[in-house]
N, C-alpha and C. Protein backbone atom coordinates (compact mmCIF):
# COMPACT_ATOMS: atom_id res chain seq x y z
N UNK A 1 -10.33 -23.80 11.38
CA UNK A 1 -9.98 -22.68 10.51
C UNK A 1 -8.46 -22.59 10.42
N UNK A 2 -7.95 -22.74 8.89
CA UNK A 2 -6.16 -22.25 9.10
C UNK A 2 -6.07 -21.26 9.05
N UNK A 3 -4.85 -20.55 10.02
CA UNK A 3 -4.43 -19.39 10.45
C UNK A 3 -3.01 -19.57 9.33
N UNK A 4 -2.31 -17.99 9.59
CA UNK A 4 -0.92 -18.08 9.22
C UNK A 4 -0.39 -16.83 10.23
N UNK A 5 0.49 -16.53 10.50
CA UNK A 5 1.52 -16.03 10.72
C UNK A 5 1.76 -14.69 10.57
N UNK A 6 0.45 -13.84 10.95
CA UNK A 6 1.11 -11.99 10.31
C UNK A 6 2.40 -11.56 10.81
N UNK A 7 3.20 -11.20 9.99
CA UNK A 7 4.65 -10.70 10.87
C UNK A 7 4.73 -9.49 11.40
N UNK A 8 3.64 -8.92 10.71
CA UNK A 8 3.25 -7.26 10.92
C UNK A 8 2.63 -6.94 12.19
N UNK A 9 1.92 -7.80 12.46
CA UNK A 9 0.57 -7.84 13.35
C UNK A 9 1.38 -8.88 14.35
N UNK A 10 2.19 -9.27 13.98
CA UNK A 10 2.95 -10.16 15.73
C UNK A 10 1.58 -11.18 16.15
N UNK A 11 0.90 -11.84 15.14
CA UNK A 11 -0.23 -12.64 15.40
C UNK A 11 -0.79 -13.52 14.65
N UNK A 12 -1.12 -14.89 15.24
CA UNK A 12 -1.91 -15.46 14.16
C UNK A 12 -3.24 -14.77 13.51
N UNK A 13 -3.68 -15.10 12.25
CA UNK A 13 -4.98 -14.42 11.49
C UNK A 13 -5.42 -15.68 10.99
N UNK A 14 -6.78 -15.30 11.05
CA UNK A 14 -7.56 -16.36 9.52
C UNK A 14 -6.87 -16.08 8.44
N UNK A 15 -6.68 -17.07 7.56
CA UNK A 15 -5.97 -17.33 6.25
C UNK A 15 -7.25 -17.69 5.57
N UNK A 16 -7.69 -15.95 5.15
CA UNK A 16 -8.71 -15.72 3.90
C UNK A 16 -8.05 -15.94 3.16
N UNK A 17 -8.73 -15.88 1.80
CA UNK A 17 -7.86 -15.52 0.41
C UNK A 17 -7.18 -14.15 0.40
N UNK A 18 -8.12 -13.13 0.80
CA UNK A 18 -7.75 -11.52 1.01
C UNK A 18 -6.72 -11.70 1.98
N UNK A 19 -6.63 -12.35 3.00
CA UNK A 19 -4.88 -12.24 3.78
C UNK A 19 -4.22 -13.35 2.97
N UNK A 20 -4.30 -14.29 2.28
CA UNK A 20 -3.47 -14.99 1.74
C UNK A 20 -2.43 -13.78 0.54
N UNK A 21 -3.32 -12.96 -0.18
CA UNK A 21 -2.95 -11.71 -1.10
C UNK A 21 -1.94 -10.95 0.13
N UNK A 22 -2.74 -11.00 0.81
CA UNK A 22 -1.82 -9.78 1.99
C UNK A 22 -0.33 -10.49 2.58
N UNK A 23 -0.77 -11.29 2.89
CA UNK A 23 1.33 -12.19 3.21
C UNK A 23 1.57 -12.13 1.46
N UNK A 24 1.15 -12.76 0.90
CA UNK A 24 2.15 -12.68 -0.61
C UNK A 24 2.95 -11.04 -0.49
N UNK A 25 1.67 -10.19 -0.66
CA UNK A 25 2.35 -9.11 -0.98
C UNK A 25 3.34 -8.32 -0.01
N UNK A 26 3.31 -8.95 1.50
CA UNK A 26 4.32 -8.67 2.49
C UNK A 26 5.43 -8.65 2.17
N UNK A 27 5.14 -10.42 1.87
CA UNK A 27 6.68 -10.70 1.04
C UNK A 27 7.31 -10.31 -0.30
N UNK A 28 6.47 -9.36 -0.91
CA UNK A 28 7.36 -8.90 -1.56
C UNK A 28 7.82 -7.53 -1.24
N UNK A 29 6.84 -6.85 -0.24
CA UNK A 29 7.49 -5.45 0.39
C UNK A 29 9.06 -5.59 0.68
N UNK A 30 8.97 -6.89 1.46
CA UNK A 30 10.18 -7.53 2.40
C UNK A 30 11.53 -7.74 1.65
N UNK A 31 11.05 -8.43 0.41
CA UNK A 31 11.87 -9.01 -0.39
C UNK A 31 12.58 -7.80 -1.39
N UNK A 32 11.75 -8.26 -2.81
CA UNK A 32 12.39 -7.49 -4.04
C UNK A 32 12.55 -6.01 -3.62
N UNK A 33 11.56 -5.52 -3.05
CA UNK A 33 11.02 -3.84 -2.49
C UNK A 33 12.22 -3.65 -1.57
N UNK A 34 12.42 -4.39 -0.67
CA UNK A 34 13.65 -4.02 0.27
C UNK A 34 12.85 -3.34 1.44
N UNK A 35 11.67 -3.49 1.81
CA UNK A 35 11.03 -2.27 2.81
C UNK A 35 11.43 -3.21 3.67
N UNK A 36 11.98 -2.28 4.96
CA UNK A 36 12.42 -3.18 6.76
C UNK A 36 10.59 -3.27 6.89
N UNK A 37 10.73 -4.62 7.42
CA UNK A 37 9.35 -4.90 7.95
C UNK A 37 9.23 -3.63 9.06
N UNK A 38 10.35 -3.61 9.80
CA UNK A 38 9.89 -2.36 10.82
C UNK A 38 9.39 -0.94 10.46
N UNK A 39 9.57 -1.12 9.24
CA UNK A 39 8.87 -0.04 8.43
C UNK A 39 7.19 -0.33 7.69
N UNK A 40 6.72 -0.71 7.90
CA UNK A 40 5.18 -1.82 7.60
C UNK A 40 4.55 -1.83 8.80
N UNK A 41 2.96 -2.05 8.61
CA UNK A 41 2.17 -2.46 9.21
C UNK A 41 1.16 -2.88 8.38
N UNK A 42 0.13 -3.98 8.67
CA UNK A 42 -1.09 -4.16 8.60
C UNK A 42 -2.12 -3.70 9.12
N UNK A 43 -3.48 -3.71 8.41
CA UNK A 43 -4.46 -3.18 8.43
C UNK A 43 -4.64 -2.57 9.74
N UNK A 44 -4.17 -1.11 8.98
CA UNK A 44 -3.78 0.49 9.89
C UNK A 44 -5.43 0.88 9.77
N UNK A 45 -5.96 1.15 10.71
CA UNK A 45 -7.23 1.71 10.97
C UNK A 45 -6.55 3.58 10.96
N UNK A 46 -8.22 4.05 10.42
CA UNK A 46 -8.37 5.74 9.90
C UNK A 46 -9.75 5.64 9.76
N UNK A 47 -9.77 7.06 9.94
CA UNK A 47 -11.09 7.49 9.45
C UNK A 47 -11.23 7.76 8.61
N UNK A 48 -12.32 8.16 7.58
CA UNK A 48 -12.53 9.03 6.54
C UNK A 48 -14.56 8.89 6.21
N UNK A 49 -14.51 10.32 6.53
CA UNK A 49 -16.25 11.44 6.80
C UNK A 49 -16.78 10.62 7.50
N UNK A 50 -16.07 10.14 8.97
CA UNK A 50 -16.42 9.97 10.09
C UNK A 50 -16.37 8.40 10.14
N UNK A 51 -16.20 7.76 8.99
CA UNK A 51 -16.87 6.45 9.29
C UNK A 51 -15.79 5.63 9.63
N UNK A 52 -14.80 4.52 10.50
CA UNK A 52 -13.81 3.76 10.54
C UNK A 52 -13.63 2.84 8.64
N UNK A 53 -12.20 3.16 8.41
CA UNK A 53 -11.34 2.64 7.27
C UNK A 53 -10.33 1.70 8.04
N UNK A 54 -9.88 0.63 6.82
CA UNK A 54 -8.18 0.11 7.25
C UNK A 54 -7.77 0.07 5.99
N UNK A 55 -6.54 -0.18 6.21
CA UNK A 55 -5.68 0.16 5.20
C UNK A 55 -5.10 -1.11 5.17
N UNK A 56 -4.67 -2.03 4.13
CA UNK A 56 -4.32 -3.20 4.51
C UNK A 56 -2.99 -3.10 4.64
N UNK A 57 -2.08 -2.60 4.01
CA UNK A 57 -1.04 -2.74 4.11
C UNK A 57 -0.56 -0.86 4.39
N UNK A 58 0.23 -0.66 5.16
CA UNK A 58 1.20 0.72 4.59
C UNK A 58 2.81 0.81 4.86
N UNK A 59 2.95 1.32 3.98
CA UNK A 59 4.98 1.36 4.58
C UNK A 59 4.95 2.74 4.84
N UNK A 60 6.10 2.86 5.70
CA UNK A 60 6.33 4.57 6.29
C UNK A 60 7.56 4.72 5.93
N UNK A 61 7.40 6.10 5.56
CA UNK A 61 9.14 6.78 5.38
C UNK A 61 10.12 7.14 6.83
N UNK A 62 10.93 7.26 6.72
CA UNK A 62 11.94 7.81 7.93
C UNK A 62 10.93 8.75 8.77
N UNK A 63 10.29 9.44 8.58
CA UNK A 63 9.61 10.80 9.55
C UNK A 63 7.95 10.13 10.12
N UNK A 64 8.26 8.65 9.83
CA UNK A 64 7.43 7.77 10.74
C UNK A 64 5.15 7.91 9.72
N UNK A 65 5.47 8.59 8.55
CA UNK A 65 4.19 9.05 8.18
C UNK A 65 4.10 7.98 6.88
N UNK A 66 3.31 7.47 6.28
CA UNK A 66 3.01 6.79 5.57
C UNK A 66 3.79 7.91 3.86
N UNK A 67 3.95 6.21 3.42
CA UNK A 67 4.39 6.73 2.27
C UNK A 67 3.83 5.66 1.07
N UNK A 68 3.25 4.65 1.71
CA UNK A 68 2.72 3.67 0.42
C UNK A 68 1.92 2.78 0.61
N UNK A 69 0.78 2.81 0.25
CA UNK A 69 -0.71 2.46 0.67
C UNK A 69 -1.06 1.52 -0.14
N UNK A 70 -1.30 -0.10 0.13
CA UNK A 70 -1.60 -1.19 -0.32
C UNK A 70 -3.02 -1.59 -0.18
N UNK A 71 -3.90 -1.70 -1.24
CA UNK A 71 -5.08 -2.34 -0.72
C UNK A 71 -5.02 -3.56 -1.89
N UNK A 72 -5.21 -5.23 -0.39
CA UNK A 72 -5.44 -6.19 -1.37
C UNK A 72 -6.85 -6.75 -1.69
N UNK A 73 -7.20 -7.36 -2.40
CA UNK A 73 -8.34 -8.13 -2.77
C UNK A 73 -8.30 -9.31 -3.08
N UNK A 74 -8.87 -10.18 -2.58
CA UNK A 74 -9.14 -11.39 -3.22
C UNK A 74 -9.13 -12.32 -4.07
N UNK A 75 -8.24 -12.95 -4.88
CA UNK A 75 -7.88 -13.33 -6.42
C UNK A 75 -8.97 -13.22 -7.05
N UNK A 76 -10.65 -13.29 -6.35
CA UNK A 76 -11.33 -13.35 -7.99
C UNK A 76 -12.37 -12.22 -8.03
N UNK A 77 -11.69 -10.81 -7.17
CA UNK A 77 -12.09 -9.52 -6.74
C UNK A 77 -11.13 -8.92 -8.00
N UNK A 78 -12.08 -8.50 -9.21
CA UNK A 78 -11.35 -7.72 -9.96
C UNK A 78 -10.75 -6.22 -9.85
N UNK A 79 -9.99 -5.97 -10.25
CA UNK A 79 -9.47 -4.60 -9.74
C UNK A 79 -9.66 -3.73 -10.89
N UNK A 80 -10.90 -3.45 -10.51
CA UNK A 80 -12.08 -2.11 -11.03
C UNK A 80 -12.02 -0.91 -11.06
N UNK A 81 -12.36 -0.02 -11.26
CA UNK A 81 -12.77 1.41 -11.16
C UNK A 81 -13.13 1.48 -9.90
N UNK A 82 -14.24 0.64 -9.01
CA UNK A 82 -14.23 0.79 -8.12
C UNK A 82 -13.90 0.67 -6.56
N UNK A 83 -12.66 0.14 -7.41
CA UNK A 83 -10.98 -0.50 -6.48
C UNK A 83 -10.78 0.93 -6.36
N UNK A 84 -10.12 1.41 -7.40
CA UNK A 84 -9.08 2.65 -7.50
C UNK A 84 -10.17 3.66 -7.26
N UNK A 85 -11.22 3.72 -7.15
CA UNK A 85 -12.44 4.97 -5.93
C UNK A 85 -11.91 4.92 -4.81
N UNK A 86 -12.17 3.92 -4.19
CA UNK A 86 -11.50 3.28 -2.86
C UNK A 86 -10.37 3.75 -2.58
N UNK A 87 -9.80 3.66 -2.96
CA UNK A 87 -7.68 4.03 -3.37
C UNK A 87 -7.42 5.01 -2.94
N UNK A 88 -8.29 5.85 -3.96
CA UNK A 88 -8.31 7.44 -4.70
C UNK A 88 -8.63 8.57 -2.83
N UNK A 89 -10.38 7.53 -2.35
CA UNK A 89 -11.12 8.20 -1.28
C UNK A 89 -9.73 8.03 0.10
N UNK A 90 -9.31 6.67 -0.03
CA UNK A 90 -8.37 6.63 1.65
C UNK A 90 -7.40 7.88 1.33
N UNK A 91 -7.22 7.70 0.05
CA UNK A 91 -5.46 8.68 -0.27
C UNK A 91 -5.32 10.42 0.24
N UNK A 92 -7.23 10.25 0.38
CA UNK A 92 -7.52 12.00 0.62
C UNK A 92 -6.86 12.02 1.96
N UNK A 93 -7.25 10.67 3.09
CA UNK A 93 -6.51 11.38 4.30
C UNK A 93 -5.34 10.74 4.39
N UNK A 94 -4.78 9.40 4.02
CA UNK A 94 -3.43 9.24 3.97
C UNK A 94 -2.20 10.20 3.68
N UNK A 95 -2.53 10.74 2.25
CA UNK A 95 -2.01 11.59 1.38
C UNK A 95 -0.34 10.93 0.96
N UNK A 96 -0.54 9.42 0.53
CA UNK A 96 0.64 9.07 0.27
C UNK A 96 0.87 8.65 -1.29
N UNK A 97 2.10 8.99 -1.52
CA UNK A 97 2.65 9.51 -2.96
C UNK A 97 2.59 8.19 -3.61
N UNK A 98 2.45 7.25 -3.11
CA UNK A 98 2.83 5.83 -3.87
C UNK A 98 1.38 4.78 -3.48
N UNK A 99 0.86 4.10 -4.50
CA UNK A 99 -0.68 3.51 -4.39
C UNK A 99 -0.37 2.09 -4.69
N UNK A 100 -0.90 1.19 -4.26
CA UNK A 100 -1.05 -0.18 -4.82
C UNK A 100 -2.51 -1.31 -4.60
N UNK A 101 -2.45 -1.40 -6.16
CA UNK A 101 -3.52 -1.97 -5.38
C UNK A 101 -3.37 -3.95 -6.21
N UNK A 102 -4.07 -4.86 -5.68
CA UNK A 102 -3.43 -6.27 -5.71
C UNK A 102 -4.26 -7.33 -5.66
N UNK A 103 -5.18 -8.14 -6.25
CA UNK A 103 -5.52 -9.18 -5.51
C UNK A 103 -4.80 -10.68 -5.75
N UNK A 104 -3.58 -10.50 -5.83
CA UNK A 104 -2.35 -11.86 -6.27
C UNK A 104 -2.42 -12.31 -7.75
N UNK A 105 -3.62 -11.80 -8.66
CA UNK A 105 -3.61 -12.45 -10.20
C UNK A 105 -2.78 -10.83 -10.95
N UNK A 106 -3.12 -10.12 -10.31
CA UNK A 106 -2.54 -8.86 -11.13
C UNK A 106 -2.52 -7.42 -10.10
N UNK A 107 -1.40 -6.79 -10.14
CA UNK A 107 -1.08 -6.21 -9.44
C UNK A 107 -0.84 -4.44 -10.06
N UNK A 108 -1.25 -3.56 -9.44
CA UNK A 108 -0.75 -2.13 -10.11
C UNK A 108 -0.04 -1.10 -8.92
N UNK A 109 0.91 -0.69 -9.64
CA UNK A 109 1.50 0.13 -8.40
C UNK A 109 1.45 1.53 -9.46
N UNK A 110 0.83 2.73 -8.43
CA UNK A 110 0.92 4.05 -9.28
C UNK A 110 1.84 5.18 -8.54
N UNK A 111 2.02 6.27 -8.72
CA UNK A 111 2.52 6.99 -8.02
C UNK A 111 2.17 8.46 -8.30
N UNK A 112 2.27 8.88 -7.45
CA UNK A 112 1.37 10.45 -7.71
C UNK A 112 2.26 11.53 -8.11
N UNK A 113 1.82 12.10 -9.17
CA UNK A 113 2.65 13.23 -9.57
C UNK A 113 1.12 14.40 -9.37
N UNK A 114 1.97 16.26 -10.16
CA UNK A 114 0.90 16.43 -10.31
C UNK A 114 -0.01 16.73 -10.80
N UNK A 115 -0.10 15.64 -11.92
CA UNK A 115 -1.20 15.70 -12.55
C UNK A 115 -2.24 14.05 -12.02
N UNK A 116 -2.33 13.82 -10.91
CA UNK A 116 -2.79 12.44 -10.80
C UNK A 116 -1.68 11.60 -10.42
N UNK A 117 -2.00 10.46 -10.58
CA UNK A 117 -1.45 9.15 -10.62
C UNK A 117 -0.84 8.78 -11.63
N UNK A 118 0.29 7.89 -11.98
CA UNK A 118 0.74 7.06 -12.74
C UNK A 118 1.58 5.90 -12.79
N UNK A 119 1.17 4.79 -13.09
CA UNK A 119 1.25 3.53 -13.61
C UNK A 119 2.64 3.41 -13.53
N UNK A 120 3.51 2.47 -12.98
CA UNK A 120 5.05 1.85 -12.75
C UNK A 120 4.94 0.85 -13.72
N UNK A 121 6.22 0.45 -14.29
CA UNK A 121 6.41 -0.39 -14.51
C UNK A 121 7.13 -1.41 -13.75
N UNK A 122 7.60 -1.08 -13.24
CA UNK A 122 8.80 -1.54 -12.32
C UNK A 122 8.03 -1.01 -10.89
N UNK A 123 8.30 -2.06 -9.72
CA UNK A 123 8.51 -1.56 -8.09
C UNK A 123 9.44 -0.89 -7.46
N UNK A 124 9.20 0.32 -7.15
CA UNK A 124 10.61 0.78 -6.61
C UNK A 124 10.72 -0.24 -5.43
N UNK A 125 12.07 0.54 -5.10
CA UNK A 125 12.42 -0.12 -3.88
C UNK A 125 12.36 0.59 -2.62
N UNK A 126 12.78 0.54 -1.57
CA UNK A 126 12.45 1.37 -0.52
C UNK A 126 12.99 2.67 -0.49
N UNK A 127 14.15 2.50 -1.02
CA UNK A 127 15.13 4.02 -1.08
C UNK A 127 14.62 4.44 -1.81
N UNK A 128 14.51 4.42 -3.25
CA UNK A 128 13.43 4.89 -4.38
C UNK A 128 12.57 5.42 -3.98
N UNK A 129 11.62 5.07 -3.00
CA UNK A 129 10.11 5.65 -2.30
C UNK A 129 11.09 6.52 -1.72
N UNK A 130 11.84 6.15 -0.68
CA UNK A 130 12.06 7.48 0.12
C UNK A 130 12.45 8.57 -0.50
N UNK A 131 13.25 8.59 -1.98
CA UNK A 131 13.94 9.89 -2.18
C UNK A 131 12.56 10.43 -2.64
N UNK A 132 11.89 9.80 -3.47
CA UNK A 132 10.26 10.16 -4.41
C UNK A 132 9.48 11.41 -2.98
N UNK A 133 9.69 10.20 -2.01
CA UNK A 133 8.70 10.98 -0.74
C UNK A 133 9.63 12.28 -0.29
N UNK A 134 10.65 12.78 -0.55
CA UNK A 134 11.11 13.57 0.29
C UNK A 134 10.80 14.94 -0.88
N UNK A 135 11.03 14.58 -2.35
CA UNK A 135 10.71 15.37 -3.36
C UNK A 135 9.02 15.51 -2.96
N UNK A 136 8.15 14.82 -2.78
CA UNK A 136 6.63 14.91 -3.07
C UNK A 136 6.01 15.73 -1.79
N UNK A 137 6.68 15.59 -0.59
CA UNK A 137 6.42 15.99 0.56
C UNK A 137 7.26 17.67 0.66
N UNK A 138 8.27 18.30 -0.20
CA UNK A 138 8.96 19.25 0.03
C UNK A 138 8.51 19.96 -1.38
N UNK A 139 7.34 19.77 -2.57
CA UNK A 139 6.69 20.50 -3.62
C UNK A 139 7.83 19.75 -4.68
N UNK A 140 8.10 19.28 -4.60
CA UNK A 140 9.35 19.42 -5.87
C UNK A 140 8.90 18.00 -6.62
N UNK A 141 7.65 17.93 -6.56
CA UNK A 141 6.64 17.00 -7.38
C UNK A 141 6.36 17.23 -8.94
N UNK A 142 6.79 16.68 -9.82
CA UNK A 142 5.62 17.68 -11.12
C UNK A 142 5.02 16.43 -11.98
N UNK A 143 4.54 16.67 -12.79
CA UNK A 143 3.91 15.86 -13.94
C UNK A 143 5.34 14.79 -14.16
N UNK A 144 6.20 14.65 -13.64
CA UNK A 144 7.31 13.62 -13.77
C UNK A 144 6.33 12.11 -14.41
């Protein structure tokens, strides 16, 4: 079985397709995004209505609490309606302002205002999330 290299996880993993999506998209947390890996982890275990969740990817803001919630899929795992259920259900206990979801052919990053979610065109970058999170976390959120 080939392994690769989680940098997150300080460990070798099976090199699924679904972690092959998950290092791609590391590297771009790392990269274009600017997120300190020390700010990242991989598949963060939670609950939600009792039953064990993970989260594949999350980045945290300065006050150590999640601020941007990655779920990848598989290149030939379309990203459905019932992707963004999924998304929508972790986000109830995460409660983080910034969503992504990925399986390496096409990628969506949304961000929560409040009326819902909405569609980026562009990735912020890490500072970007943080100022977003300090407005979203202190009310000063709106239909932006």
């Amino acid at each position: 079985m080939e392994t690769v290299f989680d940098p997150l996880r300080k460990k070798n993993v099976a090199l699924t397709p679904e972690e092959r999506v998950r290092q791609w998209f590391i590297s771009v947390l790392a990269g274009p995004m600017r997120v300190p890996k020390t700010m990242m982890n991989s598949e963060v275990a939670f609950t939600f209505a009792g039953h064990p969740q993970r989260a594949d990817i999350l980045v945290f803001a300065r006050d150590l609490k999640p601020m941007l919630m990655v779920e990848c899929k598989r290149p030939d795992v379309p990203l459905t309606a019932e992707v963004a259920t999924q998304i929508v259900r972790y986000n109830q206990v995460l409660d983080v302002p910034y969503v992504v979801a990925t399986n390496g052919q096409n990628t969506y990053i949304c961000r929560r205002n409040a009326g819902g979610f909405q569609f980026l065109d562009e990735a912020p970058d890490y500072h970007q999330m943080l100022e977003y999170y300090e407005r979203y976390h202190h009310g000063g959120v709106s239909g932006q």
